[in-house]
PDB file of N, CA and C in Angstrom:
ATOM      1  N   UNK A   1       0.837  -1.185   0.000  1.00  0.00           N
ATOM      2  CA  UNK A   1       0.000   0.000   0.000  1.00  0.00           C
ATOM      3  C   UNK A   1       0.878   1.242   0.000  1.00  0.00           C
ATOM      4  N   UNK A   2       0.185   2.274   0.437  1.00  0.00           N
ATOM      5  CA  UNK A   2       1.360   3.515   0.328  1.00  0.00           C
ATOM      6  C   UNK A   2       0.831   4.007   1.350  1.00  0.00           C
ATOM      7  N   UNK A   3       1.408   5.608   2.029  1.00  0.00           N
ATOM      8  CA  UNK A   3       1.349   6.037   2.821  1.00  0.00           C
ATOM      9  C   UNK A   3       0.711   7.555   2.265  1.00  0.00           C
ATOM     10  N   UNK A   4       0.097   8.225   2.904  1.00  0.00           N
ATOM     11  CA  UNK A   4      -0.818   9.612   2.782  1.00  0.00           C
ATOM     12  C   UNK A   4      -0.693  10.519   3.470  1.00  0.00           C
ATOM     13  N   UNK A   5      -0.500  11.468   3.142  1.00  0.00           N
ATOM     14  CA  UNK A   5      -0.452  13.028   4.422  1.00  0.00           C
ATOM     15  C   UNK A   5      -1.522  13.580   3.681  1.00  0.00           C
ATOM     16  N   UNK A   6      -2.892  14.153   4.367  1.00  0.00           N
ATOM     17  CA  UNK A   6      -3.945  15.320   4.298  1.00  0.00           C
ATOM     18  C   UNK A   6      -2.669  16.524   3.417  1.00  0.00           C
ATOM     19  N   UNK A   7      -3.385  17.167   2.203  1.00  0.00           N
ATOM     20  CA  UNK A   7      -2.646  18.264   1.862  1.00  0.00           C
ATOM     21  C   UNK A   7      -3.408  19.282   2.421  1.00  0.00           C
ATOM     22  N   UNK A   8      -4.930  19.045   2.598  1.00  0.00           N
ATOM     23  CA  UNK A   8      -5.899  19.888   2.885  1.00  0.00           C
ATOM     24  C   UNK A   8      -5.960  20.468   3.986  1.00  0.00           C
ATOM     25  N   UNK A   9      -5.524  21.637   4.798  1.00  0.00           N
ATOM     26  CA  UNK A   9      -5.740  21.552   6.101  1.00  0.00           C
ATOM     27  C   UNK A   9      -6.529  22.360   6.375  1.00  0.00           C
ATOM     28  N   UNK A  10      -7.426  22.734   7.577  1.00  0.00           N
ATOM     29  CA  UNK A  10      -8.748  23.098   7.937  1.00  0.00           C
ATOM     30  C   UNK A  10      -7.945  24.130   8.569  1.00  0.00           C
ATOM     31  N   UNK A  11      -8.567  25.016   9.278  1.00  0.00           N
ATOM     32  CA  UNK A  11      -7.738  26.058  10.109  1.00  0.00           C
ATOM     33  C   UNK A  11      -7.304  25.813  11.732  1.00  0.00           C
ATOM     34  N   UNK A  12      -8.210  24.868  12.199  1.00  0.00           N
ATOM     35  CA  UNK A  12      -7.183  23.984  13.377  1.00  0.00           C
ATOM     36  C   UNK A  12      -6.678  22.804  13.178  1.00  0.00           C
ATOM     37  N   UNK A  13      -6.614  22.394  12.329  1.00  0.00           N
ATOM     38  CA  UNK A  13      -5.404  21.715  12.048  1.00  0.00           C
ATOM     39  C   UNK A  13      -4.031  22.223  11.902  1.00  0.00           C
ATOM     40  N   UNK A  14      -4.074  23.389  10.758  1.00  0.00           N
ATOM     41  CA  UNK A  14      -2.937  23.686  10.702  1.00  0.00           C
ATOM     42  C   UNK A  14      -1.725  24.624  11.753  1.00  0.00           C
ATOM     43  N   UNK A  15      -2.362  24.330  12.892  1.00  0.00           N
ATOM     44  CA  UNK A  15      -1.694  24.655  14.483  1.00  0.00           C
ATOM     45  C   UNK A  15      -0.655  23.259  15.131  1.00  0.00           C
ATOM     46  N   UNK A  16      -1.367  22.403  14.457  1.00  0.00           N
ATOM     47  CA  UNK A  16      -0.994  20.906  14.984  1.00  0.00           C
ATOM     48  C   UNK A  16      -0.458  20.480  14.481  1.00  0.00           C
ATOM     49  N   UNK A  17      -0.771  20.270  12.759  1.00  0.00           N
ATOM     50  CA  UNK A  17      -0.665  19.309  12.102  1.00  0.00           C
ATOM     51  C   UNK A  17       0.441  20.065  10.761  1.00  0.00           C
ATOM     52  N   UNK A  18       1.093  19.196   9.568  1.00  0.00           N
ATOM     53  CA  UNK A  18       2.105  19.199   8.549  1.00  0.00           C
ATOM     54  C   UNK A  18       1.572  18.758   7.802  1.00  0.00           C
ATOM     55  N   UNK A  19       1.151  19.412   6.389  1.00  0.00           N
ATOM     56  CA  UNK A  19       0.688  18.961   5.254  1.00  0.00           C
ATOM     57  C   UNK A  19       1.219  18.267   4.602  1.00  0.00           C
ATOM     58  N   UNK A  20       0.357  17.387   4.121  1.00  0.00           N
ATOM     59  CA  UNK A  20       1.534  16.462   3.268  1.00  0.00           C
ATOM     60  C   UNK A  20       1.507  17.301   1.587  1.00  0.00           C
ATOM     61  N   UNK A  21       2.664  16.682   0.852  1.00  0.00           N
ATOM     62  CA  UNK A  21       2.840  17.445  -0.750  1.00  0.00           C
ATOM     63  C   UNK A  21       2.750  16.764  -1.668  1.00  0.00           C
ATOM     64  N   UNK A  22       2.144  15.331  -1.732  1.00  0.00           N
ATOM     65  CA  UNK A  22       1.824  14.601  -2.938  1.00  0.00           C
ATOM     66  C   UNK A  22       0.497  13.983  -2.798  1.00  0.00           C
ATOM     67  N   UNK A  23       0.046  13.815  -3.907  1.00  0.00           N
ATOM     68  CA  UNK A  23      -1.588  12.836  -4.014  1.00  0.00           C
ATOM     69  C   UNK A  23      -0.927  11.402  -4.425  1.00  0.00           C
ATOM     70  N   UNK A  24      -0.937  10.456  -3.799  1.00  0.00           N
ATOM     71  CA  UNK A  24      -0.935   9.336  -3.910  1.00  0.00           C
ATOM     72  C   UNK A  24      -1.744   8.057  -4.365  1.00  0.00           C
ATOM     73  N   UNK A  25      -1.093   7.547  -5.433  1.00  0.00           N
ATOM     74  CA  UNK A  25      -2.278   6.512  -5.988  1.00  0.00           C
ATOM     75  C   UNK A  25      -1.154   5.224  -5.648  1.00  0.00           C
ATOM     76  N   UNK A  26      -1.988   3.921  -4.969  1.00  0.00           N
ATOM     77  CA  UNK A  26      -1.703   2.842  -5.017  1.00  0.00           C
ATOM     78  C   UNK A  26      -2.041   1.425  -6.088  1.00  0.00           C
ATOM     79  N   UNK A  27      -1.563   0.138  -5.840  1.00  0.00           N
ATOM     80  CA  UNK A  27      -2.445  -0.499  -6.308  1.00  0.00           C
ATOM     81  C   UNK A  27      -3.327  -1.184  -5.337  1.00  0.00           C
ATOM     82  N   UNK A  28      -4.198  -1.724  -5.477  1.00  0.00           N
ATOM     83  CA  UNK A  28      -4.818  -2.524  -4.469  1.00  0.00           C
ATOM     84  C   UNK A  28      -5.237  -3.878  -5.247  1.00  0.00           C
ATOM     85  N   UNK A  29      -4.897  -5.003  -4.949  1.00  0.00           N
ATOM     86  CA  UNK A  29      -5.644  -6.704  -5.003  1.00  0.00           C
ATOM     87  C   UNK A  29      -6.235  -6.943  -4.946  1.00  0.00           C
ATOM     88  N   UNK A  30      -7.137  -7.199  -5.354  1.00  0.00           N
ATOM     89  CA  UNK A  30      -8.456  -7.775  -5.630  1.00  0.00           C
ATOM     90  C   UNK A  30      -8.719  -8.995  -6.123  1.00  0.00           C
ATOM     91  N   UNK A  31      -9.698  -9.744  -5.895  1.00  0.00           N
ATOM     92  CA  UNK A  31     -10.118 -11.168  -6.763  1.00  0.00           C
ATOM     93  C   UNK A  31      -9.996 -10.497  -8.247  1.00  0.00           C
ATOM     94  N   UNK A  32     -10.798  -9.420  -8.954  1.00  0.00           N
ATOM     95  CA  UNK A  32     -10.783  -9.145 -10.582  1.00  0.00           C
ATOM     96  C   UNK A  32      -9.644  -8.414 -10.807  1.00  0.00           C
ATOM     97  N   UNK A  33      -8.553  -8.511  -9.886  1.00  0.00           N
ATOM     98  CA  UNK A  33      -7.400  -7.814 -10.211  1.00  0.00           C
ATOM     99  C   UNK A  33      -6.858  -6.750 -10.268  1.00  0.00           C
ATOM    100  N   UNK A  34      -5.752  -6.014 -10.434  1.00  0.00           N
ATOM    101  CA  UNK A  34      -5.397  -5.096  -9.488  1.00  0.00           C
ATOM    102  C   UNK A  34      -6.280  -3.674  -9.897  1.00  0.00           C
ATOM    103  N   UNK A  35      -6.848  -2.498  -8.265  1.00  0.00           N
ATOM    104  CA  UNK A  35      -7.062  -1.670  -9.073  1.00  0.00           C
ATOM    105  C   UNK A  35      -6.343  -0.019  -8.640  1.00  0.00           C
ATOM    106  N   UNK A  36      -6.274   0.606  -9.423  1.00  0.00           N
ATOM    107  CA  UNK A  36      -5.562   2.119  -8.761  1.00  0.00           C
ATOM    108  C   UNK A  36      -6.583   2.835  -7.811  1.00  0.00           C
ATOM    109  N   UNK A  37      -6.095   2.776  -6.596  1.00  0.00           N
ATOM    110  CA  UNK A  37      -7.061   3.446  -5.797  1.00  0.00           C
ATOM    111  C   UNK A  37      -6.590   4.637  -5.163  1.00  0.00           C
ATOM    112  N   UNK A  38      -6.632   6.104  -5.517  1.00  0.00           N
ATOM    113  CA  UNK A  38      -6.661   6.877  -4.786  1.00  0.00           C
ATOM    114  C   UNK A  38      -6.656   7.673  -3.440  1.00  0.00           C
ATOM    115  N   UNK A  39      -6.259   8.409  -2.442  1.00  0.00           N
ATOM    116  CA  UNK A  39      -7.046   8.569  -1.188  1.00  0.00           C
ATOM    117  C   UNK A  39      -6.450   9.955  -1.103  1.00  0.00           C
ATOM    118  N   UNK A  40      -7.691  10.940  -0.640  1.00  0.00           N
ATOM    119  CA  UNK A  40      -8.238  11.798  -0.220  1.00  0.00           C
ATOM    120  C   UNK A  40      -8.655  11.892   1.552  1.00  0.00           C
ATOM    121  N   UNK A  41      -8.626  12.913   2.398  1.00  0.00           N
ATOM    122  CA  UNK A  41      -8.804  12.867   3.403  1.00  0.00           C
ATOM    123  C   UNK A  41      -9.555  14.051   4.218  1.00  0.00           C
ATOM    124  N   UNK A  42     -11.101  13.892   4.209  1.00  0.00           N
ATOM    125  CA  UNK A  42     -11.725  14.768   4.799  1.00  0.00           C
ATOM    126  C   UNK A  42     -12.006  16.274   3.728  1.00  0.00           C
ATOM    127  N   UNK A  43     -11.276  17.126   4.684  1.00  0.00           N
ATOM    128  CA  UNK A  43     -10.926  18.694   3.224  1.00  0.00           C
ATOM    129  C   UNK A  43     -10.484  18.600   1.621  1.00  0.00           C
ATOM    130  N   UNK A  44      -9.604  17.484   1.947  1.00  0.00           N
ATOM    131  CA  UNK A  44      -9.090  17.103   0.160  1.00  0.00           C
ATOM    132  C   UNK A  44     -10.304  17.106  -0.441  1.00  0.00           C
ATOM    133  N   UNK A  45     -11.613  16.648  -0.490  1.00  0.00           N
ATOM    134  CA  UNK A  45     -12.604  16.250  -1.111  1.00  0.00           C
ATOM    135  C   UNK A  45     -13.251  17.163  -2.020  1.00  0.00           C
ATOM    136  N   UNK A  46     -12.893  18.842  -1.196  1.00  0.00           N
ATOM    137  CA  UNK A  46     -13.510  20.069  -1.406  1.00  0.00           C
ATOM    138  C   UNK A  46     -12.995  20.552  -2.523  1.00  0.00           C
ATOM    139  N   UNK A  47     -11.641  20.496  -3.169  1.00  0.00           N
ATOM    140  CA  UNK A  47     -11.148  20.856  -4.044  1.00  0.00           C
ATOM    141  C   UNK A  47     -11.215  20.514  -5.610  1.00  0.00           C
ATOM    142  N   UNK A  48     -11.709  20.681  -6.692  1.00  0.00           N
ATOM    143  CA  UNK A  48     -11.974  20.255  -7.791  1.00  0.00           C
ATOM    144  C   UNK A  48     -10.987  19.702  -8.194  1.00  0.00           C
ATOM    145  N   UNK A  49      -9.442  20.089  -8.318  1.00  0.00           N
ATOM    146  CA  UNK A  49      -8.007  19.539  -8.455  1.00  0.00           C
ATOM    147  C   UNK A  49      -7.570  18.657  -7.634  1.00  0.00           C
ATOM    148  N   UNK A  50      -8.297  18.097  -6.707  1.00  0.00           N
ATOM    149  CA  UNK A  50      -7.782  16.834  -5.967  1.00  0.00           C
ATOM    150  C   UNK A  50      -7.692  15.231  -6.505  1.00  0.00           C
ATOM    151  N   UNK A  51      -9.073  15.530  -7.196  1.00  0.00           N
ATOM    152  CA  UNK A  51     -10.046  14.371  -7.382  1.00  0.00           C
ATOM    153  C   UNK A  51      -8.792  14.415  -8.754  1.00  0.00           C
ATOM    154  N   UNK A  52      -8.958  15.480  -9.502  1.00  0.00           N
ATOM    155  CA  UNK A  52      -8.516  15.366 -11.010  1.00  0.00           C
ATOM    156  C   UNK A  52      -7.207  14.708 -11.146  1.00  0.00           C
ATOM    157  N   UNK A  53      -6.212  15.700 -10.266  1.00  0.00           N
ATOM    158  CA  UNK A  53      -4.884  15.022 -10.060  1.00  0.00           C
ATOM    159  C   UNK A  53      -4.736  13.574  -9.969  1.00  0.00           C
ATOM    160  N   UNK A  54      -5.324  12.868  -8.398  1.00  0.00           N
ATOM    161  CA  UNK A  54      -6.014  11.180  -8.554  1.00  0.00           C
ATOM    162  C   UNK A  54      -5.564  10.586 -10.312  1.00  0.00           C
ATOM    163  N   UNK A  55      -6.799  10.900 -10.589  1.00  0.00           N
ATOM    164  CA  UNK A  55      -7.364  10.229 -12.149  1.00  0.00           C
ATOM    165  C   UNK A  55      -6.135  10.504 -13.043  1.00  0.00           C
ATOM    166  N   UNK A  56      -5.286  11.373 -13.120  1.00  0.00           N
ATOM    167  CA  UNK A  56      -4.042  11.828 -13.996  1.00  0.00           C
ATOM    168  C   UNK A  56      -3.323  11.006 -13.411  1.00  0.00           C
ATOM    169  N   UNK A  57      -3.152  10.666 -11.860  1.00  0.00           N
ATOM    170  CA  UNK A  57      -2.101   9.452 -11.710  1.00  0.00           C
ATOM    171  C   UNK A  57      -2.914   8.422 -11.921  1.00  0.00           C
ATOM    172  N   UNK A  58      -3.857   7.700 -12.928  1.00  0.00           N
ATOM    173  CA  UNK A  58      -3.980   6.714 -12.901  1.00  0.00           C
ATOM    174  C   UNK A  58      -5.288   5.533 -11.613  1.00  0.00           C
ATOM    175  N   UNK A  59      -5.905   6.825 -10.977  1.00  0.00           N
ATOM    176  CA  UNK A  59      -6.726   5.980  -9.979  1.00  0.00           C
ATOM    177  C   UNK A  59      -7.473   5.904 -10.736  1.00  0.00           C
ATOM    178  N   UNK A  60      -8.924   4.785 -10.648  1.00  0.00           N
ATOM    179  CA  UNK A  60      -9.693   3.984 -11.024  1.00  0.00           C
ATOM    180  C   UNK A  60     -10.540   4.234 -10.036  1.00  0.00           C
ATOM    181  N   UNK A  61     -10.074   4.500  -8.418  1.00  0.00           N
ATOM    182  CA  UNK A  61     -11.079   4.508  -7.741  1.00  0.00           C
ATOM    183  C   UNK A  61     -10.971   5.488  -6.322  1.00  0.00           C
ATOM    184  N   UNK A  62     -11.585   6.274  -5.711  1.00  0.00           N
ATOM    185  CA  UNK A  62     -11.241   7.493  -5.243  1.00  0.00           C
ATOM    186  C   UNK A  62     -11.346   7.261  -3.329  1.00  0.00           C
ATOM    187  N   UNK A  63     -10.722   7.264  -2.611  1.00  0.00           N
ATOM    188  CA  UNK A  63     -11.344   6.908  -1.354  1.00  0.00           C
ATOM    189  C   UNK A  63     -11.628   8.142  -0.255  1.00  0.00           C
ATOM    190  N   UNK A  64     -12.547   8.321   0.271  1.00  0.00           N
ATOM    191  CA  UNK A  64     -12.263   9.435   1.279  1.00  0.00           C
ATOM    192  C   UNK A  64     -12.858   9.321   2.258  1.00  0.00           C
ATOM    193  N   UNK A  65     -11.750   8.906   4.060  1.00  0.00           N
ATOM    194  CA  UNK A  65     -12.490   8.669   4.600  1.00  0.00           C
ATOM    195  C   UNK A  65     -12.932  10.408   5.208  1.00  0.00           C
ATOM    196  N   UNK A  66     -13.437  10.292   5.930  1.00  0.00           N
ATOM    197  CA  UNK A  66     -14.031  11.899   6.956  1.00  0.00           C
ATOM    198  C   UNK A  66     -14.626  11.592   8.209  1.00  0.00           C
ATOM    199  N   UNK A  67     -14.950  12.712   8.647  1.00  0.00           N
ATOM    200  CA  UNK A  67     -15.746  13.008  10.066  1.00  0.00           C
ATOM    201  C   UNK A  67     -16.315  14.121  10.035  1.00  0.00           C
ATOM    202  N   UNK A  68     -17.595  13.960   8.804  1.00  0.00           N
ATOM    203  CA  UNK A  68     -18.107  15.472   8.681  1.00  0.00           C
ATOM    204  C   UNK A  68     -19.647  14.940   8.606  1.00  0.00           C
ATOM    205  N   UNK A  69     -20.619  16.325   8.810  1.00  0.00           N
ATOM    206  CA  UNK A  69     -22.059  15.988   8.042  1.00  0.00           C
ATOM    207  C   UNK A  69     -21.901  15.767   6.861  1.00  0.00           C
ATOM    208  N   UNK A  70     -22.666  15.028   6.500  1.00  0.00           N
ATOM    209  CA  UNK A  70     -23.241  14.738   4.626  1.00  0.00           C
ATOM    210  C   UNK A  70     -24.475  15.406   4.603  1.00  0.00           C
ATOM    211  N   UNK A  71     -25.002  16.465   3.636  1.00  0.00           N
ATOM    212  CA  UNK A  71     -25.760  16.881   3.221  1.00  0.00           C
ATOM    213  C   UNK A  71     -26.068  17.113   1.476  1.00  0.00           C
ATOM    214  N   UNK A  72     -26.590  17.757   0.784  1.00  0.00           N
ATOM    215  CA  UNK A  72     -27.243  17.279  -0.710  1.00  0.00           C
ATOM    216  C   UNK A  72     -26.321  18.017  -1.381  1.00  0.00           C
ATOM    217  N   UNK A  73     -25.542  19.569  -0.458  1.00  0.00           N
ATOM    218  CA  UNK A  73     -24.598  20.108  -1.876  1.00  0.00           C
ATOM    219  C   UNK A  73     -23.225  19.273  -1.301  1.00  0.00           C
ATOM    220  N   UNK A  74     -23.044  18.337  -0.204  1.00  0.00           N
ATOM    221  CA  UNK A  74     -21.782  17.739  -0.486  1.00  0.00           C
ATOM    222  C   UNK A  74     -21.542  16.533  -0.858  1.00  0.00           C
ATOM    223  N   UNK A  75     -22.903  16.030  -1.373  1.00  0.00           N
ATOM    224  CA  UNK A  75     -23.212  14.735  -2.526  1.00  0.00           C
ATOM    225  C   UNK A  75     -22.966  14.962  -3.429  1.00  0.00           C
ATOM    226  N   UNK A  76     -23.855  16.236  -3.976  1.00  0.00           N
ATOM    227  CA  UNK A  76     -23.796  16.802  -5.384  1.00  0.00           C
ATOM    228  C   UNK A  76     -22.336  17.203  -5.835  1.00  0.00           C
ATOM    229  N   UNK A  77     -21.465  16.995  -4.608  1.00  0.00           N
ATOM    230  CA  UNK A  77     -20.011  17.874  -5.078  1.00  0.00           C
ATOM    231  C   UNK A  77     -18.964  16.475  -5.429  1.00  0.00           C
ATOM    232  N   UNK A  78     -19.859  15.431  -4.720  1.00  0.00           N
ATOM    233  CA  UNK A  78     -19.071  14.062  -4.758  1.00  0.00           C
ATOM    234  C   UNK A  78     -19.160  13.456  -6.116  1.00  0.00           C
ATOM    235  N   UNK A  79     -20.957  13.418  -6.600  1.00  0.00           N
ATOM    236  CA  UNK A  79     -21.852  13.490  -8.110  1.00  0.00           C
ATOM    237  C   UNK A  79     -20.389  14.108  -9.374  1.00  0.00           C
ATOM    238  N   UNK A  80     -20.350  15.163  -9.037  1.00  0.00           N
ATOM    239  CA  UNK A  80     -20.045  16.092  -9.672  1.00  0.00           C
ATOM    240  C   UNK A  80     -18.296  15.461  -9.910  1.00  0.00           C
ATOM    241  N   UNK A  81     -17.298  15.120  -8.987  1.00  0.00           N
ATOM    242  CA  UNK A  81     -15.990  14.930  -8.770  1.00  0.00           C
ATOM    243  C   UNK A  81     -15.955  13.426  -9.661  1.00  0.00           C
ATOM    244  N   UNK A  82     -17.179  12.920  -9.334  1.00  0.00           N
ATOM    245  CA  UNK A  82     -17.212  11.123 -10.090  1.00  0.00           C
ATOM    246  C   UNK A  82     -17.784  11.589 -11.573  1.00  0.00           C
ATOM    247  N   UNK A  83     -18.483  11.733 -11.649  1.00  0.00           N
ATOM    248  CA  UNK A  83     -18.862  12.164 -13.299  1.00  0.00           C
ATOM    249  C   UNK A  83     -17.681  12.992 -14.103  1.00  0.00           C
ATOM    250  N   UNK A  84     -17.106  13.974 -13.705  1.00  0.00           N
ATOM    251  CA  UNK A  84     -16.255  14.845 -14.584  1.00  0.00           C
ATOM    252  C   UNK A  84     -14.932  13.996 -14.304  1.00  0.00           C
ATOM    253  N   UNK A  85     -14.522  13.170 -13.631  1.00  0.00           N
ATOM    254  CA  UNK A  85     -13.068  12.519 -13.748  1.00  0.00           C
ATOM    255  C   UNK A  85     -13.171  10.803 -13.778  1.00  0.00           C
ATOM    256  N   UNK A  86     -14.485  10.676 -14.170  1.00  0.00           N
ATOM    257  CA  UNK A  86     -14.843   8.984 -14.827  1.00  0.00           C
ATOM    258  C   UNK A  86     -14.521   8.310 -13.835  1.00  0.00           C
ATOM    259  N   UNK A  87     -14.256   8.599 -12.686  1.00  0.00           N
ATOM    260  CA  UNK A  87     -13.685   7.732 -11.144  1.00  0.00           C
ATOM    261  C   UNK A  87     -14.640   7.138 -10.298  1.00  0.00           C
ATOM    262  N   UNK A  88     -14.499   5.784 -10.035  1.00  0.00           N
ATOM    263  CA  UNK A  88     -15.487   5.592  -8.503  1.00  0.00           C
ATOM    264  C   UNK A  88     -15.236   6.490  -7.215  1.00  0.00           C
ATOM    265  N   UNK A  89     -16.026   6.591  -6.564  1.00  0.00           N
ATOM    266  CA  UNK A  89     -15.511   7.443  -5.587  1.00  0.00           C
ATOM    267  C   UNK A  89     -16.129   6.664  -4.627  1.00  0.00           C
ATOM    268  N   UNK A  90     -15.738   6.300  -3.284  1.00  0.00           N
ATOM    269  CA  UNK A  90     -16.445   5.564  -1.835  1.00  0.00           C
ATOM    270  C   UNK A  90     -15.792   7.188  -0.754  1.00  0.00           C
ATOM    271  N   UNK A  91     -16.499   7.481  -0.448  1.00  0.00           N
ATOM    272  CA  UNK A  91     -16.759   8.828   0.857  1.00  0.00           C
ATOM    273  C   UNK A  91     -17.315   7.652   2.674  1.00  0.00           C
ATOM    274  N   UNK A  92     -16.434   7.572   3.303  1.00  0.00           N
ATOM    275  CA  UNK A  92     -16.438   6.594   4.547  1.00  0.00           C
ATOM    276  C   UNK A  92     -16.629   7.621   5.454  1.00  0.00           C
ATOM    277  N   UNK A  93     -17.278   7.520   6.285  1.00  0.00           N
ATOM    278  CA  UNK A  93     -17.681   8.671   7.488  1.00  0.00           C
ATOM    279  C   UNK A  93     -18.005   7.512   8.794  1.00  0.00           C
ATOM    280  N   UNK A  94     -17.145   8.225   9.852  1.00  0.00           N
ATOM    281  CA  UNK A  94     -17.262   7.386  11.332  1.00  0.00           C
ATOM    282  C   UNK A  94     -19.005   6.776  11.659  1.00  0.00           C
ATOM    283  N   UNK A  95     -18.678   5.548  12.236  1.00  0.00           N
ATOM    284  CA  UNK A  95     -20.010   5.038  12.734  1.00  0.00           C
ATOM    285  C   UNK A  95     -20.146   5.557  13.969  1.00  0.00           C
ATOM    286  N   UNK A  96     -21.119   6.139  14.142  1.00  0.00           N
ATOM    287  CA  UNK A  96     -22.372   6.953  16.089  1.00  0.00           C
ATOM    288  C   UNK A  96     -23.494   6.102  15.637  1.00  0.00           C
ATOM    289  N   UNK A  97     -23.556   5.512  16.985  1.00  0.00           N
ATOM    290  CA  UNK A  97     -24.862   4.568  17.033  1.00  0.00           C
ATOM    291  C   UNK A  97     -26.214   6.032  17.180  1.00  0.00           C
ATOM    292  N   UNK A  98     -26.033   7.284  17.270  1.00  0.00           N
ATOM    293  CA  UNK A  98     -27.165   7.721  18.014  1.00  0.00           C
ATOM    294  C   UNK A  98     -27.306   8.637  16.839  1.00  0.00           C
ATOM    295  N   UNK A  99     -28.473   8.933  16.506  1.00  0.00           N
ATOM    296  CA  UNK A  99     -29.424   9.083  15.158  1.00  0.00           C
ATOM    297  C   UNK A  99     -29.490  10.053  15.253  1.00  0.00           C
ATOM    298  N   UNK A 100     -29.205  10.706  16.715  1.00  0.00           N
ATOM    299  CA  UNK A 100     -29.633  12.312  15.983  1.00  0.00           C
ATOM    300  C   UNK A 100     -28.164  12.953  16.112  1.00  0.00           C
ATOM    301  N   UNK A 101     -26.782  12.359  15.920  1.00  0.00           N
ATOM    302  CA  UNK A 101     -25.353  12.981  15.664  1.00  0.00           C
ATOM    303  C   UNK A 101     -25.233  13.324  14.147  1.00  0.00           C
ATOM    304  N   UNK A 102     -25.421  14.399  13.750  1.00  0.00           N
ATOM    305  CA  UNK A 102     -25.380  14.794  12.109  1.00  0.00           C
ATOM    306  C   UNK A 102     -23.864  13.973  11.319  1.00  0.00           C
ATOM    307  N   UNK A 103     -22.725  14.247  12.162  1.00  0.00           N
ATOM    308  CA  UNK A 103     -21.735  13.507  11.536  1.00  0.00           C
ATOM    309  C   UNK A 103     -21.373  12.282  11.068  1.00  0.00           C
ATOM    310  N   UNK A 104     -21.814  11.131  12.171  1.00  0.00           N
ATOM    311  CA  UNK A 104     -21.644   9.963  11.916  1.00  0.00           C
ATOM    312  C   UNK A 104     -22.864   8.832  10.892  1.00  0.00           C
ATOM    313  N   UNK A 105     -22.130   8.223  10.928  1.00  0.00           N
ATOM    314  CA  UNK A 105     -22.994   6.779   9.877  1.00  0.00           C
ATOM    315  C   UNK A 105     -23.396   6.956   8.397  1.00  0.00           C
ATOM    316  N   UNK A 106     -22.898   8.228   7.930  1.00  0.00           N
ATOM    317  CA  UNK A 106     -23.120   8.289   6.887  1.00  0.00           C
ATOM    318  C   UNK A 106     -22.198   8.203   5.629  1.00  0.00           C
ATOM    319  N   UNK A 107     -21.928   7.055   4.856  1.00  0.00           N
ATOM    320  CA  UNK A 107     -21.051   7.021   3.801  1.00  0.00           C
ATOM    321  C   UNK A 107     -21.572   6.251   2.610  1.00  0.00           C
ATOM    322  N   UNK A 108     -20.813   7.196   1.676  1.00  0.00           N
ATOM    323  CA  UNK A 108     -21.603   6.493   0.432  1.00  0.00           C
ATOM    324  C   UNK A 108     -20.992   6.281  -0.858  1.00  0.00           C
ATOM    325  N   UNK A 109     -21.160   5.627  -1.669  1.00  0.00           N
ATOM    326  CA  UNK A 109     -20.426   5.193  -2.927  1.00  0.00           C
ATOM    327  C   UNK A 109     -20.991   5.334  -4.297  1.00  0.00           C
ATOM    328  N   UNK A 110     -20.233   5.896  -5.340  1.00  0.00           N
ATOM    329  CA  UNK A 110     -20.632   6.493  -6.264  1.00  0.00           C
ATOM    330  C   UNK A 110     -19.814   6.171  -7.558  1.00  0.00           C
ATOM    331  N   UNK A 111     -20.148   5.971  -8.652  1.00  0.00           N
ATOM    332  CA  UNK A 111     -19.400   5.238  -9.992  1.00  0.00           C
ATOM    333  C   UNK A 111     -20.095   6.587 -10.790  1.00  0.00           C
ATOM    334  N   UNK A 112     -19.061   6.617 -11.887  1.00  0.00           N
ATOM    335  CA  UNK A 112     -19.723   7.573 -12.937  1.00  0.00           C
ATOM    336  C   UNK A 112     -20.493   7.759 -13.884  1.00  0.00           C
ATOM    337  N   UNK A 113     -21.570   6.299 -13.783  1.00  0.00           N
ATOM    338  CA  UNK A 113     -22.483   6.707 -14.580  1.00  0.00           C
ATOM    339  C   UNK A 113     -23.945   5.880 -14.144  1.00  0.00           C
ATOM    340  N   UNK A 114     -24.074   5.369 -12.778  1.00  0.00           N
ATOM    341  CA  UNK A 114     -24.950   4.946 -12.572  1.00  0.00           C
ATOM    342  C   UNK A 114     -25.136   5.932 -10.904  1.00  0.00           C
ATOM    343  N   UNK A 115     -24.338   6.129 -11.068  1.00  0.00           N
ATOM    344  CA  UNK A 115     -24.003   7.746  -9.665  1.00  0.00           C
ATOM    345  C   UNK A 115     -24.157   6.951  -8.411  1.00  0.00           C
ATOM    346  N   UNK A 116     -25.485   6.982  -7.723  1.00  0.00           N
ATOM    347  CA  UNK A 116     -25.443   6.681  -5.993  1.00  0.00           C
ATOM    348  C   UNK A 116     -26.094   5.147  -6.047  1.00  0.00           C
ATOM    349  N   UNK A 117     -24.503   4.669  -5.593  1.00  0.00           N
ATOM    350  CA  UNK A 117     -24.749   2.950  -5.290  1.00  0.00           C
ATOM    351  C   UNK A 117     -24.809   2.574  -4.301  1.00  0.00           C
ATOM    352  N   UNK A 118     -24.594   2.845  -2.928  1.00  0.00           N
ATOM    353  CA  UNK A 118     -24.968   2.563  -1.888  1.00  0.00           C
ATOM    354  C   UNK A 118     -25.505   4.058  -1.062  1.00  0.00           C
ATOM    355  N   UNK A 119     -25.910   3.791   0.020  1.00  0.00           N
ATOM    356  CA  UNK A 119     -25.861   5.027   1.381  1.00  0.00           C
ATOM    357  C   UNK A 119     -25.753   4.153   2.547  1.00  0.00           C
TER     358      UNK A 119
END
């Protein structure tokens, strides 16, 4: 596998934390064989040149985990990142058992032309 640094940093993060300076594509194993998988982290997601860069190295498939709300314009921005760079994209967000925490349990997966495959 490879290793990842967030390039994206939020504004408390960057008190703490060191950006990383490359987008990294791996391969990953699979039973149908190998595929280029991407990863993105949280803020990376926001940027139109994140996703693109990915797909120029060769990903096939986009990963991002987070710890944010999901709402309809940051689907539509996920919609939008999988359709214009032909990429799967899977968006992973922490599991909260309790239903009314806006952040948790929500993740979802998206291909570019049949769009929202799971929630």
């Amino acid at each position: 596998m490879a290793t990842y640094a967030k390039i994206q940093l939020v504004a408390f993060e960057r008190a703490a934390l060191s950006a990383g300076n490359d987008y990294v594509v791996c391969d990953l194993n699979t039973k149908a064989g190998i595929v280029k998988l991407g990863v993105l982290i949280c803020y990376d997601r926001v940027f139109l040149e994140t996703t693109r860069i990915l797909r120029l190295k060769g990903a096939e498939l986009t990963v991002i985990p987070l710890c944010d709300g999901i709402n309809d314009q940051k689907l539509a921005m996920l919609q939008t990142r999988t359709y214009d760079n032909q990429v799967g994209v899977v968006m992973t967000n922490y599991y909260d058992p309790d239903p009314r925490e806006a952040n948790g349990s929500l993740s979802h997966m998206m291909e570019s032309y049949k769009m929202k495959l799971e929630q």
